[in-house]
C-alpha atoms as a PDB file:
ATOM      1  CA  UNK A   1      85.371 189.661  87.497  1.00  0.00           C
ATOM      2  CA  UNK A   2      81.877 187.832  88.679  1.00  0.00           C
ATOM      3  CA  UNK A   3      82.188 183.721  88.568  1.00  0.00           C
ATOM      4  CA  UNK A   4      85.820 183.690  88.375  1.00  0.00           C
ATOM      5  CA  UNK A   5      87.446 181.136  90.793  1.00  0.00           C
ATOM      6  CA  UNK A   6      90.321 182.821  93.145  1.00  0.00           C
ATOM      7  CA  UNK A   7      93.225 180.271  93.661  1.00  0.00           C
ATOM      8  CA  UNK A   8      91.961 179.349  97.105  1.00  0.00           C
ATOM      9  CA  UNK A   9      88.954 178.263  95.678  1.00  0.00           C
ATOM     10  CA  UNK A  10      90.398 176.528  92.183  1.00  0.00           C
ATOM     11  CA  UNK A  11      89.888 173.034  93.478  1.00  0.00           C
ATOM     12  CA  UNK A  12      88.176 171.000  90.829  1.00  0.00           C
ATOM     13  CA  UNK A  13      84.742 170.203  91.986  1.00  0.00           C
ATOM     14  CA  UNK A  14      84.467 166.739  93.765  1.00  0.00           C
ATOM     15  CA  UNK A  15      88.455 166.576  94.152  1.00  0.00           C
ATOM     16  CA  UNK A  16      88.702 165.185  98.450  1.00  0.00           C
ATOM     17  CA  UNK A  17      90.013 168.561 100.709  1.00  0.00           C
ATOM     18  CA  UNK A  18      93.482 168.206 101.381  1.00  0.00           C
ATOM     19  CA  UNK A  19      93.694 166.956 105.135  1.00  0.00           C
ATOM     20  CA  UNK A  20      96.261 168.978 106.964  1.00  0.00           C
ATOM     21  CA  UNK A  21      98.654 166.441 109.131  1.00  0.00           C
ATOM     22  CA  UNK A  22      98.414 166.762 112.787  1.00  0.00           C
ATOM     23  CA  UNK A  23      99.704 169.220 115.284  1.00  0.00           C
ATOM     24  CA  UNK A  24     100.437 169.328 118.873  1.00  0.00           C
ATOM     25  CA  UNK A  25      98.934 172.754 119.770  1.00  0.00           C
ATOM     26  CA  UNK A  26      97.436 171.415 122.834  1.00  0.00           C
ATOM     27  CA  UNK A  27     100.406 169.241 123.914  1.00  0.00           C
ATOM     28  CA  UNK A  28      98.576 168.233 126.788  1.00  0.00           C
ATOM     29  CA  UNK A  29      95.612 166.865 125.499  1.00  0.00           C
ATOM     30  CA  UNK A  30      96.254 163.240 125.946  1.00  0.00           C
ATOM     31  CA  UNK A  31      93.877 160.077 125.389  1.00  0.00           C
ATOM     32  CA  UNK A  32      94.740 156.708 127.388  1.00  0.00           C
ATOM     33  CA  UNK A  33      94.052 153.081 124.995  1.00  0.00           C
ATOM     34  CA  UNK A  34      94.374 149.905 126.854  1.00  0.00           C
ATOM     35  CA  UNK A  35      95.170 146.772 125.817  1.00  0.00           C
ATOM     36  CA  UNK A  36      91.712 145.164 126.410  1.00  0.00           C
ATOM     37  CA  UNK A  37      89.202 145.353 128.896  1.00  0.00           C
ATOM     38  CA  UNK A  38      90.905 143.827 132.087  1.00  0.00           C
ATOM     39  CA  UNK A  39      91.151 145.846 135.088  1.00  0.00           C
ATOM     40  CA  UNK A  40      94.788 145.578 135.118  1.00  0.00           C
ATOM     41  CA  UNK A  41      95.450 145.789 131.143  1.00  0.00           C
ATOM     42  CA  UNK A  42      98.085 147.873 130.059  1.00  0.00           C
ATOM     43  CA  UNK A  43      97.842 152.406 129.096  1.00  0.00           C
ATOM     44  CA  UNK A  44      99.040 153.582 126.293  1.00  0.00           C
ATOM     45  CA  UNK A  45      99.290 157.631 125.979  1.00  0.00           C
ATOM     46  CA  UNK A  46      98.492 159.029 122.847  1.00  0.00           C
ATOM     47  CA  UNK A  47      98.288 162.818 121.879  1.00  0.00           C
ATOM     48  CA  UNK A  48      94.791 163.510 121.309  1.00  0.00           C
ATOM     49  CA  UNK A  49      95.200 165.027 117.695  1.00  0.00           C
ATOM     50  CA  UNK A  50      96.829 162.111 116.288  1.00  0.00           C
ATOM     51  CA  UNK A  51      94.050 159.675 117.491  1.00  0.00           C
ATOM     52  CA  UNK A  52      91.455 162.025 116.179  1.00  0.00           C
ATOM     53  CA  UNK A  53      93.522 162.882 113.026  1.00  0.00           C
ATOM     54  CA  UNK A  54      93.673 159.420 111.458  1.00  0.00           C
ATOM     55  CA  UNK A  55      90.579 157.600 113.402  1.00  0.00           C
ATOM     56  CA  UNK A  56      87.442 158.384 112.894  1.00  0.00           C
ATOM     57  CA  UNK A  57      86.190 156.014 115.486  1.00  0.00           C
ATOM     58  CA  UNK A  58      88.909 157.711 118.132  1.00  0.00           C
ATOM     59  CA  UNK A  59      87.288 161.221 116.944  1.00  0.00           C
ATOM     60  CA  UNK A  60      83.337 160.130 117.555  1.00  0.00           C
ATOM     61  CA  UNK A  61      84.645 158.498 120.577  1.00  0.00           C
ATOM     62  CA  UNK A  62      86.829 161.282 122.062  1.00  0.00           C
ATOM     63  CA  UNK A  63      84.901 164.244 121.204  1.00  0.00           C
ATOM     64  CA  UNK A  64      81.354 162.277 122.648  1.00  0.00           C
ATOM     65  CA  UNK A  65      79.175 162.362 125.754  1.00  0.00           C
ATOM     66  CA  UNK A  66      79.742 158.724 126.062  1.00  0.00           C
ATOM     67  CA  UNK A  67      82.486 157.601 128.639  1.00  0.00           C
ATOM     68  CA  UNK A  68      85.469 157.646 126.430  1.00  0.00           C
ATOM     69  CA  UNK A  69      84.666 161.443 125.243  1.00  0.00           C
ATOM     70  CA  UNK A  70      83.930 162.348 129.042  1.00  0.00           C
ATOM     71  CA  UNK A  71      87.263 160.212 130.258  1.00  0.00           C
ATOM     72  CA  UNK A  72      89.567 160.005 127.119  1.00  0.00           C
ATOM     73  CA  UNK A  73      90.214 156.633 127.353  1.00  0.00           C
ATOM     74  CA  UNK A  74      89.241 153.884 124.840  1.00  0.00           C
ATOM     75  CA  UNK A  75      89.408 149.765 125.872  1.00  0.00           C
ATOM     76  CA  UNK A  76      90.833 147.850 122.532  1.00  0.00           C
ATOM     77  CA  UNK A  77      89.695 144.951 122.135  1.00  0.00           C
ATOM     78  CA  UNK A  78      92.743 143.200 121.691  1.00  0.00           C
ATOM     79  CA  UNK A  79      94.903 141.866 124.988  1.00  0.00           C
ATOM     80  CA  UNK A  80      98.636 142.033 123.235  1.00  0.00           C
ATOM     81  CA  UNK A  81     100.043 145.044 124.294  1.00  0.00           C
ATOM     82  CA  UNK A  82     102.583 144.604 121.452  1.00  0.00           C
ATOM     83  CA  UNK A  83      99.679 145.360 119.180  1.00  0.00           C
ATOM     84  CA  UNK A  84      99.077 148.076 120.817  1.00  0.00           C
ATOM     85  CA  UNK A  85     102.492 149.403 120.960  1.00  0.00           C
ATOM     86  CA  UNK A  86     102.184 149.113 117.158  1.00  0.00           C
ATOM     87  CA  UNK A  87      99.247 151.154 116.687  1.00  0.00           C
ATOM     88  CA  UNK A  88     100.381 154.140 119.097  1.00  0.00           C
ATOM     89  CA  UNK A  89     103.829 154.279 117.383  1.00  0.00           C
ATOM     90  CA  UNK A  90     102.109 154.562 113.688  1.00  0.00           C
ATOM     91  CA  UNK A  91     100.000 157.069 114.702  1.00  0.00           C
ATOM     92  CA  UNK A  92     103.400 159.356 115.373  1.00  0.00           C
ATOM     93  CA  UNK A  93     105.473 158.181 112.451  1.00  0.00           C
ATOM     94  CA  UNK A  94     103.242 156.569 110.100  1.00  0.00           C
ATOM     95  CA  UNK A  95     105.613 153.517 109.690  1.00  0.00           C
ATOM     96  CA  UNK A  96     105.745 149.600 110.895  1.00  0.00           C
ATOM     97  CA  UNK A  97     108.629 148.694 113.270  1.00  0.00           C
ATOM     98  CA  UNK A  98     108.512 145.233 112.489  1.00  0.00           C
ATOM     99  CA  UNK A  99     111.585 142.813 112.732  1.00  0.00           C
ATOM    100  CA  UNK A 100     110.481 140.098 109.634  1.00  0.00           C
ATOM    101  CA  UNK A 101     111.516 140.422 106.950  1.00  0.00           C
ATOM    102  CA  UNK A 102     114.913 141.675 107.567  1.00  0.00           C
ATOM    103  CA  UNK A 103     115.839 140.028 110.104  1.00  0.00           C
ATOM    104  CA  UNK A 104     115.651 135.706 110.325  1.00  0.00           C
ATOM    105  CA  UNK A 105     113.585 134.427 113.736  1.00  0.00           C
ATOM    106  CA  UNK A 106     113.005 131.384 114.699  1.00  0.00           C
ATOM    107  CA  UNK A 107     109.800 129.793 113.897  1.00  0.00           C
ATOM    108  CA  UNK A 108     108.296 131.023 117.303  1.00  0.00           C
ATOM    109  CA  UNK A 109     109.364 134.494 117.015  1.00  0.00           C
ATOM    110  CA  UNK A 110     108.026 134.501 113.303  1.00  0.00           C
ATOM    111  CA  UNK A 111     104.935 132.980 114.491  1.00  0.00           C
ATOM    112  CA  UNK A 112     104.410 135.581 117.428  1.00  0.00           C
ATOM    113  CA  UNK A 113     104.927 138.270 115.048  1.00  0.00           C
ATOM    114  CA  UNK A 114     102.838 137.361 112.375  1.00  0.00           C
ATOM    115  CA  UNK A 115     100.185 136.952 114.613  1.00  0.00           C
ATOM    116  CA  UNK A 116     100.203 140.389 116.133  1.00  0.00           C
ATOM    117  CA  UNK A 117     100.579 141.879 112.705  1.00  0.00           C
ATOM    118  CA  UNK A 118      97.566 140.009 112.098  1.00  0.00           C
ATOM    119  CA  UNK A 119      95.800 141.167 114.996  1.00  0.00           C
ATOM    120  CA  UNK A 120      97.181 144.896 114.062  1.00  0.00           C
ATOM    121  CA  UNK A 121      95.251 144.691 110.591  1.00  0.00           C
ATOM    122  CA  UNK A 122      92.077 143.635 112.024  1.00  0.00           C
ATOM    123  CA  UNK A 123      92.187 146.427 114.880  1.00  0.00           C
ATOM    124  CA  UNK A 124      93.285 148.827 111.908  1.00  0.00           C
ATOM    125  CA  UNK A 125      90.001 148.071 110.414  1.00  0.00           C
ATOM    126  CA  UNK A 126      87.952 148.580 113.103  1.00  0.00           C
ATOM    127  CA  UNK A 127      89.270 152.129 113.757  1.00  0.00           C
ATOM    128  CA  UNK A 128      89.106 152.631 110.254  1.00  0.00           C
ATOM    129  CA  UNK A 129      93.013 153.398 109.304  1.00  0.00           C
ATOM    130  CA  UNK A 130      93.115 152.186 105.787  1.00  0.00           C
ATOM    131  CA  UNK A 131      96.068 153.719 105.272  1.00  0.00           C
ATOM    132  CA  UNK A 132      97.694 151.375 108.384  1.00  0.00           C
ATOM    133  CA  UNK A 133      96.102 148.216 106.943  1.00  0.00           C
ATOM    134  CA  UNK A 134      97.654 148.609 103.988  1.00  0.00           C
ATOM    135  CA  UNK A 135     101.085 148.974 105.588  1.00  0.00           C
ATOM    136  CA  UNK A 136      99.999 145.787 106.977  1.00  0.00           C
ATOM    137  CA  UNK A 137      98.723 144.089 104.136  1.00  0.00           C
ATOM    138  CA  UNK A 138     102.137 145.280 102.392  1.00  0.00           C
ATOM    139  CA  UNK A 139     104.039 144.234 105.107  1.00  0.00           C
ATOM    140  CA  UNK A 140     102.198 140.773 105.537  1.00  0.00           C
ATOM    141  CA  UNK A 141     103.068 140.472 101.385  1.00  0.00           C
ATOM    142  CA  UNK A 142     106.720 140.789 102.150  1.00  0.00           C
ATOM    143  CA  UNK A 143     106.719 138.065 104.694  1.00  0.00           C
ATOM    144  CA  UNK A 144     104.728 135.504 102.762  1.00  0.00           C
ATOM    145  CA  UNK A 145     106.702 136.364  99.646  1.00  0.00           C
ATOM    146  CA  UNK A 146     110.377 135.639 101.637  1.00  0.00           C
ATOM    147  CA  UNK A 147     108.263 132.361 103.598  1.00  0.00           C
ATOM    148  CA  UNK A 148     105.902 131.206 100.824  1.00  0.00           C
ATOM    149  CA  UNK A 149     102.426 131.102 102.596  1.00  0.00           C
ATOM    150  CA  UNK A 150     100.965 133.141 105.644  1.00  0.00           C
ATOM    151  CA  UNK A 151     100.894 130.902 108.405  1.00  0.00           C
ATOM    152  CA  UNK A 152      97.151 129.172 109.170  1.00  0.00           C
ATOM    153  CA  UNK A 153      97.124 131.060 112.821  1.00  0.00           C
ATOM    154  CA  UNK A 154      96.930 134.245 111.084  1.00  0.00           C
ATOM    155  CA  UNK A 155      94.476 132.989 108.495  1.00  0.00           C
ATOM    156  CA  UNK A 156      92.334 131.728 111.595  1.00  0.00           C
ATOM    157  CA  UNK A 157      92.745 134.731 113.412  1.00  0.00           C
ATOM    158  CA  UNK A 158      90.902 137.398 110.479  1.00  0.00           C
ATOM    159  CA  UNK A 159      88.331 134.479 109.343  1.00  0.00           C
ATOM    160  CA  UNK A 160      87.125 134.732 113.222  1.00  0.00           C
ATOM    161  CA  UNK A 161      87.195 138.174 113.832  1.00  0.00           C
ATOM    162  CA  UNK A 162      85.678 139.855 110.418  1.00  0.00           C
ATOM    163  CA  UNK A 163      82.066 139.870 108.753  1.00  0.00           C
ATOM    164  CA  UNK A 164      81.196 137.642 106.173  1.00  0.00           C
ATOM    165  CA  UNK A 165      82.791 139.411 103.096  1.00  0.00           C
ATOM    166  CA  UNK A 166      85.505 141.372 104.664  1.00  0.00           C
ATOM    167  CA  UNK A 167      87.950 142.773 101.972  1.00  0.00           C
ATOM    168  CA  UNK A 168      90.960 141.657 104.961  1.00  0.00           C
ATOM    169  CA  UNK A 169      89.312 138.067 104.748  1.00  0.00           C
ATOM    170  CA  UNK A 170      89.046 137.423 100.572  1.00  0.00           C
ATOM    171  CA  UNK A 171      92.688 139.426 100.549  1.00  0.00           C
ATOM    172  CA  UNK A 172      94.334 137.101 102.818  1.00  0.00           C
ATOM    173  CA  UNK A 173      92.883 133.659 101.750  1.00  0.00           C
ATOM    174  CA  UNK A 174      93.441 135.280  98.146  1.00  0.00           C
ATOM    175  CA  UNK A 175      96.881 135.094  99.440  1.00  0.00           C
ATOM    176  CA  UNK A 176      97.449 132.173 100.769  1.00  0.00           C
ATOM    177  CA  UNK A 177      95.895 130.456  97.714  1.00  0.00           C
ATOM    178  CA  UNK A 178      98.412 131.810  95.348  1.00  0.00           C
ATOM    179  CA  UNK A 179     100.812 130.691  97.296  1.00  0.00           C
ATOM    180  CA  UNK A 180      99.569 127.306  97.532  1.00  0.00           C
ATOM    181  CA  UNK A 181      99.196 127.472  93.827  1.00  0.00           C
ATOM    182  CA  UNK A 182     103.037 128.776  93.290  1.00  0.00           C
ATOM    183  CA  UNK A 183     104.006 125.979  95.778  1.00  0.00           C
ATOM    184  CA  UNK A 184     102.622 123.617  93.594  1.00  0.00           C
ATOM    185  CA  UNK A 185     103.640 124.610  90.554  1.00  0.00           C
ATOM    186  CA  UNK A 186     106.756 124.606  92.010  1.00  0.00           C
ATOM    187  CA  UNK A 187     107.082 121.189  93.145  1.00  0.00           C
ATOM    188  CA  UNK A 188     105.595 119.841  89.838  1.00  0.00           C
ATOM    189  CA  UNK A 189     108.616 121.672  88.098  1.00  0.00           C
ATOM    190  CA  UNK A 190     111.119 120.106  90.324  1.00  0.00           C
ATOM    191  CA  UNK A 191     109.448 116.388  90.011  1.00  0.00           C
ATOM    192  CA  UNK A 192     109.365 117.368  86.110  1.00  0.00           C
ATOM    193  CA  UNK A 193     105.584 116.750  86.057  1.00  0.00           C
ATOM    194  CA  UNK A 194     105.131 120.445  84.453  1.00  0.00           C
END
């Protein structure tokens, strides 16, 4: 029958393609990412197809005539390599290995991590991985719910390293004002002020 859809072709009109996760079918195709620009900074190995699956910065960069598409490697612009580590590692299993908030650190610990999870949200948007910031952002919600505010470093660190506007930068000083606002409400409770 003429004009009648077949069931590969049934989509509604306008509904996003379904995109296909990635595969290793050339298991050799690897891209390096360093952790920043020094001579001596750190390679990470990453299967091509899973940079260029979930970045669309990695794919314009890796399938380019500029020097990353003609060398496969891409310079982050973050130094941590922990960071890094973090990025590589979601791009295979799609998850955070973070120890907060299960587990209790000291305040130096706490304040190491939240900082690179910091740093991990702003790289995330950069590269465009929405779907990593919001594991972020989620994650980052979990820690300031168990510790009550997100900790100025962190608030210091996106302020100074997105535009004017950035989504990250209303979200997280959203953030930290509620909690300064359930802090307070708190402590007017207690004193019986409220």
């Amino acid at each position: 029958m003429a004009g009648t859809a077949t069931s590969s072709s049934a989509r509604p009109a306008g509904s996003p393609k379904t995109k296909k996760n990635p595969s290793l079918e050339n298991p050799f195709a690897l891209v390096t990412l360093y952790a920043g620009n020094e001579e001596n900074a750190k390679p990470f190995k990453l299967h091509t197809d899973f940079a260029c699956h979930y970045s669309p910065v990695f794919k314009a960069a890796f399938n380019s005539g500029f020097t990353e598409g003609q060398y496969q490697e891409y310079r982050l612009d973050v130094e941590e390599e922990e960071v890094v580590r973090l990025l590589v590692e979601w791009f295979y299993t799609q998850a955070l290995n973070t120890r907060q908030p299960e587990e209790k650190l000291d305040d130096a610990a706490t304040m190491e991590e939240d900082l690179i999870l910091a740093k991990l949200c702003v790289l995330a948007d950069k590269l465009l991985l929405p779907q990593m910031q919001n594991q972020v952002l989620d994650r980052v919600q979990e820690i300031r719910n168990a510790a009550g505010r997100i900790p100025t470093e962190c608030l210091h660190y996106v302020y100074n390293n997105t535009p004017p506007g950035s989504p990250l930068r209303r979200w997280m000083w959203l953030r930290q004002f509620q909690g300064t606002i359930s802090m307070i409400k708190d402590e007017d409770h207690i004193s019986g002020i409220a």
